[in-house]
C-alpha atoms as a PDB file:
ATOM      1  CA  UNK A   1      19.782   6.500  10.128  1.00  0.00           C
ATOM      2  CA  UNK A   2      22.582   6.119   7.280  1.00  0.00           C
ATOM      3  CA  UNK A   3      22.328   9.799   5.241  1.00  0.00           C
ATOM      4  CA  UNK A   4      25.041  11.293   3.626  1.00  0.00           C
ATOM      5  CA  UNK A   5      25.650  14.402   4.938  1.00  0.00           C
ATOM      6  CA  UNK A   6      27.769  16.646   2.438  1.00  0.00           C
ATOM      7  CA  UNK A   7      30.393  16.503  -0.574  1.00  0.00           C
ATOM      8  CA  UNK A   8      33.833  17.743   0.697  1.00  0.00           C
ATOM      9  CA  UNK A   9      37.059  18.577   0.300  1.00  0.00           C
ATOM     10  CA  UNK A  10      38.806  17.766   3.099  1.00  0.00           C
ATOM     11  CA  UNK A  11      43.138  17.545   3.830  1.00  0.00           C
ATOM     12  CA  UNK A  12      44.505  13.972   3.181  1.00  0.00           C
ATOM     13  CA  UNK A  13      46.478  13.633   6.385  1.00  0.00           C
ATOM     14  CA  UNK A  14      42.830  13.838   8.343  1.00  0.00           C
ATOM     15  CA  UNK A  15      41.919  10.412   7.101  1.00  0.00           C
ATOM     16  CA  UNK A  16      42.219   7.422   9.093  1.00  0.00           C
ATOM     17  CA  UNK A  17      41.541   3.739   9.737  1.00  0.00           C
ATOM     18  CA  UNK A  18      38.737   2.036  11.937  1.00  0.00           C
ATOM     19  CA  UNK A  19      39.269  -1.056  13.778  1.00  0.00           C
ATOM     20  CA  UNK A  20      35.989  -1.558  12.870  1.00  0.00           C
ATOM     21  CA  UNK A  21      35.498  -0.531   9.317  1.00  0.00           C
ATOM     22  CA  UNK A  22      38.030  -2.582   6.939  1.00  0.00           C
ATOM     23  CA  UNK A  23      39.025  -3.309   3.178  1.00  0.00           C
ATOM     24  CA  UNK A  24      38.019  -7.307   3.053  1.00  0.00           C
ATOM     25  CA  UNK A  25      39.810  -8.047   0.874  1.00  0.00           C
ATOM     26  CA  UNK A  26      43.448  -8.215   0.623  1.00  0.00           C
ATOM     27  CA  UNK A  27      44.994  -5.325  -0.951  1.00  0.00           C
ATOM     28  CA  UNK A  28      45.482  -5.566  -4.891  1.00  0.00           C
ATOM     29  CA  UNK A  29      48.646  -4.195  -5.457  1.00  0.00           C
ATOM     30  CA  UNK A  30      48.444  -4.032  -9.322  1.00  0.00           C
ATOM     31  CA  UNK A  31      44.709  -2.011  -8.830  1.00  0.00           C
ATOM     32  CA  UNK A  32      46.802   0.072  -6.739  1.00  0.00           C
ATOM     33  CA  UNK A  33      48.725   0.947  -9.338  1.00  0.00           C
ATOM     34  CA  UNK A  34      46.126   1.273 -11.718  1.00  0.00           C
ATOM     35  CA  UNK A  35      44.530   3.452  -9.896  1.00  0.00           C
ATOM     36  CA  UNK A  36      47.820   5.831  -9.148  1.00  0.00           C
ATOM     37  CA  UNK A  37      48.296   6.092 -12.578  1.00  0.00           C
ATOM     38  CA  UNK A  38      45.103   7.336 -13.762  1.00  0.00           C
ATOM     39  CA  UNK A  39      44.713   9.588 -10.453  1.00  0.00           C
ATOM     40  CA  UNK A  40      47.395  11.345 -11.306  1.00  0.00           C
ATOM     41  CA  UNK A  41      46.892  11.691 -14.821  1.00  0.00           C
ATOM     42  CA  UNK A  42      43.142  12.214 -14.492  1.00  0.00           C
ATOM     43  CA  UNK A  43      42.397  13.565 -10.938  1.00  0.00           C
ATOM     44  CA  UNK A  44      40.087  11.787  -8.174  1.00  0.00           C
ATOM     45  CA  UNK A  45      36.989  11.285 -10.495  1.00  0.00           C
ATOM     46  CA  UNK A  46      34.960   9.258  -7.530  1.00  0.00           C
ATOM     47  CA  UNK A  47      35.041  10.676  -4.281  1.00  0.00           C
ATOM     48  CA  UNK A  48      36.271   8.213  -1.242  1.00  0.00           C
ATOM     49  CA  UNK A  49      33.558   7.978   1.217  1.00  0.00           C
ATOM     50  CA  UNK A  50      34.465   8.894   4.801  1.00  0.00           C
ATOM     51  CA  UNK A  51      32.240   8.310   7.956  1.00  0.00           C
ATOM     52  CA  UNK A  52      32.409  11.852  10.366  1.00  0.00           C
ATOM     53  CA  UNK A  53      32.123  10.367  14.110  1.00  0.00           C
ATOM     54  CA  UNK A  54      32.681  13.905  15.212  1.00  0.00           C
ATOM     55  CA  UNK A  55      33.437  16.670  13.653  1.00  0.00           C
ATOM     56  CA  UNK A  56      36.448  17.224  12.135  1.00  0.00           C
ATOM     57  CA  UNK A  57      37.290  13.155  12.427  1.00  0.00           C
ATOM     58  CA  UNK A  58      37.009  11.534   9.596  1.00  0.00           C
ATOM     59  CA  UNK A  59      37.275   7.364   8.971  1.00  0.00           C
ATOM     60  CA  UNK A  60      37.536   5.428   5.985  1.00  0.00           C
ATOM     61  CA  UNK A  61      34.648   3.511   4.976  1.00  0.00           C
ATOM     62  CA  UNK A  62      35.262   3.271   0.817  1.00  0.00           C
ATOM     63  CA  UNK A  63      37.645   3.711  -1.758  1.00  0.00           C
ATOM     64  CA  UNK A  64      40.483   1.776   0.034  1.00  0.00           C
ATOM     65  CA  UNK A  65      42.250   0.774  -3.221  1.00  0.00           C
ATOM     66  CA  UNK A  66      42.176   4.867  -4.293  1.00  0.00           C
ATOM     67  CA  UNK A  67      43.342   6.011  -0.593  1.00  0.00           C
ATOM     68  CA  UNK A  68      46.355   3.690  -1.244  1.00  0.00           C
ATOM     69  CA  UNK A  69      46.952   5.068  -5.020  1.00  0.00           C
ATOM     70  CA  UNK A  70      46.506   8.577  -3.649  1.00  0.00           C
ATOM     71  CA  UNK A  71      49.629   7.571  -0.705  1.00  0.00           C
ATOM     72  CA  UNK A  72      51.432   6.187  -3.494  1.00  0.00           C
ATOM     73  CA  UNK A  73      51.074   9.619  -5.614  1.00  0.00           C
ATOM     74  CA  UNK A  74      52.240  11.943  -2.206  1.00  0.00           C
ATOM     75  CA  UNK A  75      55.576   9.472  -1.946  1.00  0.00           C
ATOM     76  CA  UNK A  76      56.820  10.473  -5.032  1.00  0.00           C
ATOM     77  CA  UNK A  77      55.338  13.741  -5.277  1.00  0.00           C
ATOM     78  CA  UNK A  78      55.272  15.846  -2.127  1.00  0.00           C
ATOM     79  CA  UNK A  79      52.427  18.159  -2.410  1.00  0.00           C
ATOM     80  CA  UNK A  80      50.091  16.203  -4.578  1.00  0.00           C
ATOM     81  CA  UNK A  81      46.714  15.767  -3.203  1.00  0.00           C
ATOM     82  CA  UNK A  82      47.100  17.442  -0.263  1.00  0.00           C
ATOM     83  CA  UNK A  83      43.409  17.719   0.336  1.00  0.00           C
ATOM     84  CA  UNK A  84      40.955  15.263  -1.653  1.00  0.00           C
ATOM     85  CA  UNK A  85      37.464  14.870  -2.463  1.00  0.00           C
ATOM     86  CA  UNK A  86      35.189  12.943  -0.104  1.00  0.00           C
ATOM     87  CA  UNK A  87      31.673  11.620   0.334  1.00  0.00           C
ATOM     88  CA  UNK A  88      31.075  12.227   4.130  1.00  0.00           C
ATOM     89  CA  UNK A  89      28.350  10.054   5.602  1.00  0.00           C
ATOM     90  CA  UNK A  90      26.424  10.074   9.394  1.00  0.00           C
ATOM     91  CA  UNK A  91      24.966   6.843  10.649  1.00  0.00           C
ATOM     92  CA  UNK A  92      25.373   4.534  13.877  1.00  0.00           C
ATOM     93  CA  UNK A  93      28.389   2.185  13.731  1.00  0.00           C
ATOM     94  CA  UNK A  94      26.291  -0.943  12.918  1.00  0.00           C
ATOM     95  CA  UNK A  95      24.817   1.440  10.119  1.00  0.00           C
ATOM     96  CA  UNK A  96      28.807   2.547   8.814  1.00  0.00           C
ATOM     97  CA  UNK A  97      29.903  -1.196   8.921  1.00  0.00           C
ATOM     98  CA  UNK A  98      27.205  -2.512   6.792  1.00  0.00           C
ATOM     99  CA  UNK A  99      27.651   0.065   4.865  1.00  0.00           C
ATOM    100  CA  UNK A 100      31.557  -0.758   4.447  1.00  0.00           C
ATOM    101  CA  UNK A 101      31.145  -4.160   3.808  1.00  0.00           C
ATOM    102  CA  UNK A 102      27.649  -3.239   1.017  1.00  0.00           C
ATOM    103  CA  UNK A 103      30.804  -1.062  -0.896  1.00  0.00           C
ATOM    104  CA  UNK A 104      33.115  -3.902  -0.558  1.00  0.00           C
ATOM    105  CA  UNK A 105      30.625  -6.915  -2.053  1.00  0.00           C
ATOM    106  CA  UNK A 106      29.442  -3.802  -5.091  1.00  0.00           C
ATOM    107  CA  UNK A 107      32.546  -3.983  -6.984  1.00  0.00           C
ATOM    108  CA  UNK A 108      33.164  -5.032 -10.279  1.00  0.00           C
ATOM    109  CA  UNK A 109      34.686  -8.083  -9.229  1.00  0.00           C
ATOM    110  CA  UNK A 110      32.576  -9.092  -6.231  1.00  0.00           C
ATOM    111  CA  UNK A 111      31.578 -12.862  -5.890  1.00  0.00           C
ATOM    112  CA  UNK A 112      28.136 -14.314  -3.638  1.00  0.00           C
ATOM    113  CA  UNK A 113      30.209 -15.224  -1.266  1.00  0.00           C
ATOM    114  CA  UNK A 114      31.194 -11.446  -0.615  1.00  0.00           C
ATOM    115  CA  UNK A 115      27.760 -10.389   0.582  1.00  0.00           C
ATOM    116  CA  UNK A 116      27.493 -13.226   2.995  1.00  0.00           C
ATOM    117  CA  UNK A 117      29.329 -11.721   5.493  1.00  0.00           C
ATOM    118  CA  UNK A 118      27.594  -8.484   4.835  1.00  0.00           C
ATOM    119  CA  UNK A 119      24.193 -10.272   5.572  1.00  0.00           C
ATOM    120  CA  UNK A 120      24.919 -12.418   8.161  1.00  0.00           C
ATOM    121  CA  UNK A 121      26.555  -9.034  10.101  1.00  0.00           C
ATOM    122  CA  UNK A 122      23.166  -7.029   9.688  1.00  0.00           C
ATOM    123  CA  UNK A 123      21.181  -9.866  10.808  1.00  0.00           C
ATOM    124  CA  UNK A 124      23.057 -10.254  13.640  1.00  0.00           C
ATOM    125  CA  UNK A 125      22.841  -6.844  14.287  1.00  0.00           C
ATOM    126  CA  UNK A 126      19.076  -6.715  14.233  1.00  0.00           C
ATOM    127  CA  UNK A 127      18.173  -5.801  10.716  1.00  0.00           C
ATOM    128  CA  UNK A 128      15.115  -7.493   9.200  1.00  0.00           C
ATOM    129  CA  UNK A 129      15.245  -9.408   6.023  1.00  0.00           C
ATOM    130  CA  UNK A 130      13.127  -5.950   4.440  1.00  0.00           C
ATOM    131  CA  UNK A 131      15.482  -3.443   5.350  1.00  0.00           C
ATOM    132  CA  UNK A 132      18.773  -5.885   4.655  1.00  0.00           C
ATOM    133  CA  UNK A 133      17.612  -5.895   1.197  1.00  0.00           C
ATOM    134  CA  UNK A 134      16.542  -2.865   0.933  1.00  0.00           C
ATOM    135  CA  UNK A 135      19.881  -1.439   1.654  1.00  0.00           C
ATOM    136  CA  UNK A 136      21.961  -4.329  -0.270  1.00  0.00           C
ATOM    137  CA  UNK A 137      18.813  -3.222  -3.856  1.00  0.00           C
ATOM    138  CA  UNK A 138      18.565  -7.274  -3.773  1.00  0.00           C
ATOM    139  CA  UNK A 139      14.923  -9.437  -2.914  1.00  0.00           C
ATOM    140  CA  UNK A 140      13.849 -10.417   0.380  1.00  0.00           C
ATOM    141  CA  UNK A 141      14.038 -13.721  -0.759  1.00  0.00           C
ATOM    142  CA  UNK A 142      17.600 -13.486  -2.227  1.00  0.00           C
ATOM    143  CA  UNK A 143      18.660 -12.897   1.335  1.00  0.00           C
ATOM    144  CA  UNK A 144      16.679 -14.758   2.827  1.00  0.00           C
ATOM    145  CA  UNK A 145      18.242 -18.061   1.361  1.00  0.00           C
ATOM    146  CA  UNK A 146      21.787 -16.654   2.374  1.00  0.00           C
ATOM    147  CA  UNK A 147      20.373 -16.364   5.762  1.00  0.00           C
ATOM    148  CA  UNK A 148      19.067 -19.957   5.884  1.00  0.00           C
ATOM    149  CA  UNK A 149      22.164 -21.557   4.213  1.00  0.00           C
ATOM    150  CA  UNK A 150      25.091 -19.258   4.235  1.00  0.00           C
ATOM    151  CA  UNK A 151      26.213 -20.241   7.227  1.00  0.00           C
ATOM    152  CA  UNK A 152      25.639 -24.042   6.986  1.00  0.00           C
ATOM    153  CA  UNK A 153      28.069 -24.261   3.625  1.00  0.00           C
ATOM    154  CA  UNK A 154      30.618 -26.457   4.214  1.00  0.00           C
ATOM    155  CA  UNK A 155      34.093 -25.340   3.274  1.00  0.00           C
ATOM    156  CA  UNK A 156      34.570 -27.349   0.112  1.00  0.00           C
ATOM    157  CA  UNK A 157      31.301 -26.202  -1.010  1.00  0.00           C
ATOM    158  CA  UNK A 158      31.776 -22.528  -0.331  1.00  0.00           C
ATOM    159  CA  UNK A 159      35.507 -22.449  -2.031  1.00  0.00           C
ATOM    160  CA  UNK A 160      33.469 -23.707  -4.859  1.00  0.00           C
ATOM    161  CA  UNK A 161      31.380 -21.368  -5.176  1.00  0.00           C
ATOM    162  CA  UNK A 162      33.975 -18.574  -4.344  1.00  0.00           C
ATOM    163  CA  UNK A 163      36.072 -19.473  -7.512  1.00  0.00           C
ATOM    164  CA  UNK A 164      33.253 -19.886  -9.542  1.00  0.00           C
ATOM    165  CA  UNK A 165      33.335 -23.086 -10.226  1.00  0.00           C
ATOM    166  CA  UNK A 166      29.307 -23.995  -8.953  1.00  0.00           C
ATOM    167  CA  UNK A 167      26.502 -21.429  -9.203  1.00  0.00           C
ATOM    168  CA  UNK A 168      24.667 -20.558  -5.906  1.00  0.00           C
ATOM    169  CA  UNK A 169      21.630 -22.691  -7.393  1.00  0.00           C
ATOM    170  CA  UNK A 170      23.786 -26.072  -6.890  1.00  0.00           C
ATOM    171  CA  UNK A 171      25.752 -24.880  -3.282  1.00  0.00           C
ATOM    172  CA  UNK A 172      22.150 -23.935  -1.774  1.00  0.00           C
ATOM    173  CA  UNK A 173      20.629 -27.371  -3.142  1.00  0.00           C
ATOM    174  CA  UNK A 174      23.750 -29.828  -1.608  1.00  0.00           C
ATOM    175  CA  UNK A 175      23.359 -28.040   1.727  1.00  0.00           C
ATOM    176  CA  UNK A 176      19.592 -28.909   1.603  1.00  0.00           C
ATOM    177  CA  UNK A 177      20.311 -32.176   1.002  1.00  0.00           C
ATOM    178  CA  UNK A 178      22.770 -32.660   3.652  1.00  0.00           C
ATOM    179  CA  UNK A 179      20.553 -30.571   6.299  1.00  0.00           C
ATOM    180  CA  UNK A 180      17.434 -33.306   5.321  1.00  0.00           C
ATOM    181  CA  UNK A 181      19.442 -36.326   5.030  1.00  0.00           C
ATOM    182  CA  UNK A 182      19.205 -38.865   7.751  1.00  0.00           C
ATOM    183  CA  UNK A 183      20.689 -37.873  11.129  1.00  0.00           C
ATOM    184  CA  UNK A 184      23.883 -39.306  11.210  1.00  0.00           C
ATOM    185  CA  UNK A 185      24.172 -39.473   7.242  1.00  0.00           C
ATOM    186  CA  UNK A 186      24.803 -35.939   6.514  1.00  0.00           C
ATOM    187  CA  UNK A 187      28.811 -36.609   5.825  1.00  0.00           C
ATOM    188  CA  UNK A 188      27.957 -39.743   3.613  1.00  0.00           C
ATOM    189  CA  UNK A 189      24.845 -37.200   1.630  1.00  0.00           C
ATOM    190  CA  UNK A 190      27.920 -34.889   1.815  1.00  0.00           C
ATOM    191  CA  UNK A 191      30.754 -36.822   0.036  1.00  0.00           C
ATOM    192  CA  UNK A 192      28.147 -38.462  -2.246  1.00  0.00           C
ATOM    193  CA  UNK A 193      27.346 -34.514  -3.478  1.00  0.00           C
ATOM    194  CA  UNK A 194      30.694 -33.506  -3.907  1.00  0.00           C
ATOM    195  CA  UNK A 195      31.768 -36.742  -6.097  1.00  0.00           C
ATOM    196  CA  UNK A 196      29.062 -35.889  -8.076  1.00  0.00           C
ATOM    197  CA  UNK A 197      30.142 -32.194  -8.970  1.00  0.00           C
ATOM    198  CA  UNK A 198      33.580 -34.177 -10.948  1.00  0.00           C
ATOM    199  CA  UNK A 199      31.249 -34.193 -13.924  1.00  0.00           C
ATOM    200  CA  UNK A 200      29.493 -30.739 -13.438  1.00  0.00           C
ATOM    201  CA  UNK A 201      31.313 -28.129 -11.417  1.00  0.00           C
ATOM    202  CA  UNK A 202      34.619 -28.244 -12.127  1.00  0.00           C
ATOM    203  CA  UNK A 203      34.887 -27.843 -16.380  1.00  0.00           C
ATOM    204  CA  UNK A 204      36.605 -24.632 -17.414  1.00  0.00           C
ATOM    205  CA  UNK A 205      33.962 -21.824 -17.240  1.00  0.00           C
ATOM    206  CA  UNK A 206      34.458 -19.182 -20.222  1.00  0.00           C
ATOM    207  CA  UNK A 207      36.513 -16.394 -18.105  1.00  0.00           C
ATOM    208  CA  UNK A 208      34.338 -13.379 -19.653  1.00  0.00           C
ATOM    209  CA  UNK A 209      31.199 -13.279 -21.640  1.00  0.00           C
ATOM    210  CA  UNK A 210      30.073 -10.022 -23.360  1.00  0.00           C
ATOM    211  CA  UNK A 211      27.228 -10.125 -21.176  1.00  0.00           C
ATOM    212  CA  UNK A 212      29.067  -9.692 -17.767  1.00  0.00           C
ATOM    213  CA  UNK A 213      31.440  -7.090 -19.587  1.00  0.00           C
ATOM    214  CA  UNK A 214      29.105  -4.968 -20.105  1.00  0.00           C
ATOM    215  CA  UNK A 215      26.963  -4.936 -17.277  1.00  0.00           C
ATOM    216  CA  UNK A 216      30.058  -4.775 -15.282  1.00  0.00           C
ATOM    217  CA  UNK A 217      31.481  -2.164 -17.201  1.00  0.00           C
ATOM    218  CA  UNK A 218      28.199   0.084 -17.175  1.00  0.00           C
ATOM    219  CA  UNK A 219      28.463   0.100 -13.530  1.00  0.00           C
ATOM    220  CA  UNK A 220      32.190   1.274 -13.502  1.00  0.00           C
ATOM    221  CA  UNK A 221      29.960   4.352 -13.973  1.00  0.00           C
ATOM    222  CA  UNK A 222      32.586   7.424 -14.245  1.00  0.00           C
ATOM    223  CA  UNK A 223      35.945   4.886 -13.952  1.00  0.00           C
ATOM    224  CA  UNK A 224      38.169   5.723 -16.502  1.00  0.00           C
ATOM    225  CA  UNK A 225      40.667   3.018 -18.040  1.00  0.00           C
ATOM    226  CA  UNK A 226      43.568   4.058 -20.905  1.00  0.00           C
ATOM    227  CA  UNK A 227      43.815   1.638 -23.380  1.00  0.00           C
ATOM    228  CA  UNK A 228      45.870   0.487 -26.019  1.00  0.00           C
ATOM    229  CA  UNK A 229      45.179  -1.398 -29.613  1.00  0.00           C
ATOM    230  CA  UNK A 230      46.755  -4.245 -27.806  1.00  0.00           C
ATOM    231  CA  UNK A 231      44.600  -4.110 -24.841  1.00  0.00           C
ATOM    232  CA  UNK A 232      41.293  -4.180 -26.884  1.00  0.00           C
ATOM    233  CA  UNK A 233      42.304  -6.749 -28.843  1.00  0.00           C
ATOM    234  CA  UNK A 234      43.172  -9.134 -25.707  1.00  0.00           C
ATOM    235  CA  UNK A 235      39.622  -8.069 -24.210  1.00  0.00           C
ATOM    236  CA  UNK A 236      38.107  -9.334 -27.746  1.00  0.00           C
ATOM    237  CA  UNK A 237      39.938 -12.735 -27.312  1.00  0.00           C
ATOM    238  CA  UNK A 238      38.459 -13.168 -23.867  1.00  0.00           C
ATOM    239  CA  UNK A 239      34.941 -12.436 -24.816  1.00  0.00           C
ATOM    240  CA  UNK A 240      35.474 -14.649 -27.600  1.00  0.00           C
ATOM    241  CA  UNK A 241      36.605 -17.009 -25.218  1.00  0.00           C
ATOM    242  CA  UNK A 242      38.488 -19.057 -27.772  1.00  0.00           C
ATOM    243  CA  UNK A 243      42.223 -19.742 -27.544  1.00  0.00           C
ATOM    244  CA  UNK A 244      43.081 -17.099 -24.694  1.00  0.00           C
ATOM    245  CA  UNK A 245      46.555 -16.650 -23.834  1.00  0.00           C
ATOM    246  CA  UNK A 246      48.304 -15.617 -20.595  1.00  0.00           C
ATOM    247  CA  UNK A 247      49.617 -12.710 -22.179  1.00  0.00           C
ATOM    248  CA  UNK A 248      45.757 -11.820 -23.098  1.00  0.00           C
ATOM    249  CA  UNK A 249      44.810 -12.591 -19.476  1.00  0.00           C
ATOM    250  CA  UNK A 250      47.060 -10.567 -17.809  1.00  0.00           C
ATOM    251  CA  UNK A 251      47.091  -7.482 -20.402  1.00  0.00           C
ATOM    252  CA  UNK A 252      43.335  -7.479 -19.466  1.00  0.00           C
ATOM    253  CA  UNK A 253      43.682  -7.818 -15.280  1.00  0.00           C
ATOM    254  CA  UNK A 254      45.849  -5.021 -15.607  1.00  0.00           C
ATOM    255  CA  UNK A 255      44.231  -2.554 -17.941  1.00  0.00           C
ATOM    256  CA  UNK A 256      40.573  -3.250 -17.209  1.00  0.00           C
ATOM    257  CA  UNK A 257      41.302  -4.198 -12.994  1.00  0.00           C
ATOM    258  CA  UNK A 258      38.646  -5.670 -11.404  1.00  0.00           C
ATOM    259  CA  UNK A 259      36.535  -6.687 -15.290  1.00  0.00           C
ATOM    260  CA  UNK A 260      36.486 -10.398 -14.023  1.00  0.00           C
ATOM    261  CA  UNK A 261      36.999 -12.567 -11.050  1.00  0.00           C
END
């Protein structure tokens, strides 16, 4: 059973990497960096969360983004952070991954598309639909429709979806079109679908709305961001959504990382 054992403070160097247990992602550089600068101004405010095979040995399950900050600090200062603050949690390895890839898909910036894999690895490894959601605070029924179509997305649908450029809503109902279409029709019912999305899917979507700042900023929880006149006002401009700039775009990526997709 997945428990969390203690809060610790354990020595840097102890941490290591599971074949098993990965970032999946790739690494954000510029959140690195982000993240170095306010560790070292502000100290480790959330605690990385380390699985404890056996005592003593310690693997990375969350915070990969802060682990890398944190390496970044020690290269330029020697000494820094020498031990750090850590969530240590006990569960099977089935247990650890799913837990790895739940912290992964809750980020600020997480898409659908993130939790599939989660799902689809739980399932696999004998979860029921119950304790899947459950674990993932997300209906039965929520994962039971990734369950059912998930896996039959095709690849033009799902990098869609990924960039935000269909809701779930319209990738679920193509692939149950194509899966009930006549056998032997499913690429025509296919190609037909996707012609039609010229007119829907892909108009510009507003990049932020004050809606999904919020909510995503309430569960940044303790996260702390420094910001400047400059930076608020470019954040403004994007909720606005009205004449955004590069300039605003990227002042915002990099002072608020992970606010938007």
């Amino acid at each position: 059973m997945l428990t969390t054992k203690r809060f610790d403070y354990v020595p840097y160097d102890a941490l290591r990497q599971h074949p098993s247990i990965l970032n999946h992602r790739p690494l954000n550089l510029s959140k690195v960096d982000h993240y170095a600068e306010d560790i070292l101004v502000n100290g480790l405010l959330e605690p990385l969360v380390v699985w404890e095979r056996n005592p003593g040995e310690f693997y990375l399950v969350g915070g990969f983004h802060r682990y890398n900050a944190i390496a970044k600090i020690r290269a330029a200062h020697p000494g820094y952070f020498d031990r750090i603050d850590v969530r240590v949690v006990h569960g099977d390895l089935d247990e650890i991954q799913a837990l790895n890839l739940k912290l992964n898909a809750d980020r600020l910036d997480a898409r659908i598309t993130d939790y599939f894999d989660a799902i689809v690895f739980m399932s696999n490894a004998g979860w029921n639909t119950a304790r899947i959601a459950s674990f993932l605070d997300k209906s039965p029924a929520w994962v039971d429709d990734i369950l059912r179509y998930a896996p039959k997305l095709d690849g033009r649908v799902r990098r869609l979806l990924e960039e935000g450029k269909i809701p779930w809503a319209r990738a679920k109902a193509i692939t149950k079109k194509v899966l009930a279409s006549e056998p032997g029709r499913e690429r025509e019912t296919l190609e037909a679908e996707l012609a039609a999305l010229n007119g829907f899917a892909l108009k510009p979507k507003k990049l932020l709305t004050f809606r999904r700042a919020t909510s995503r900023l309430e569960k940044a929880g303790k996260q702390t961001y420094s910001l400047s006149g400059a930076d608020l006002a470019a954040l403004l401009k994007l909720v606005r959504g009205k004449e955004v700039d590069d300039a605003s775009l990227a002042r915002v990526r990099k002072a608020l990382p992970g606010l938007f997709q």
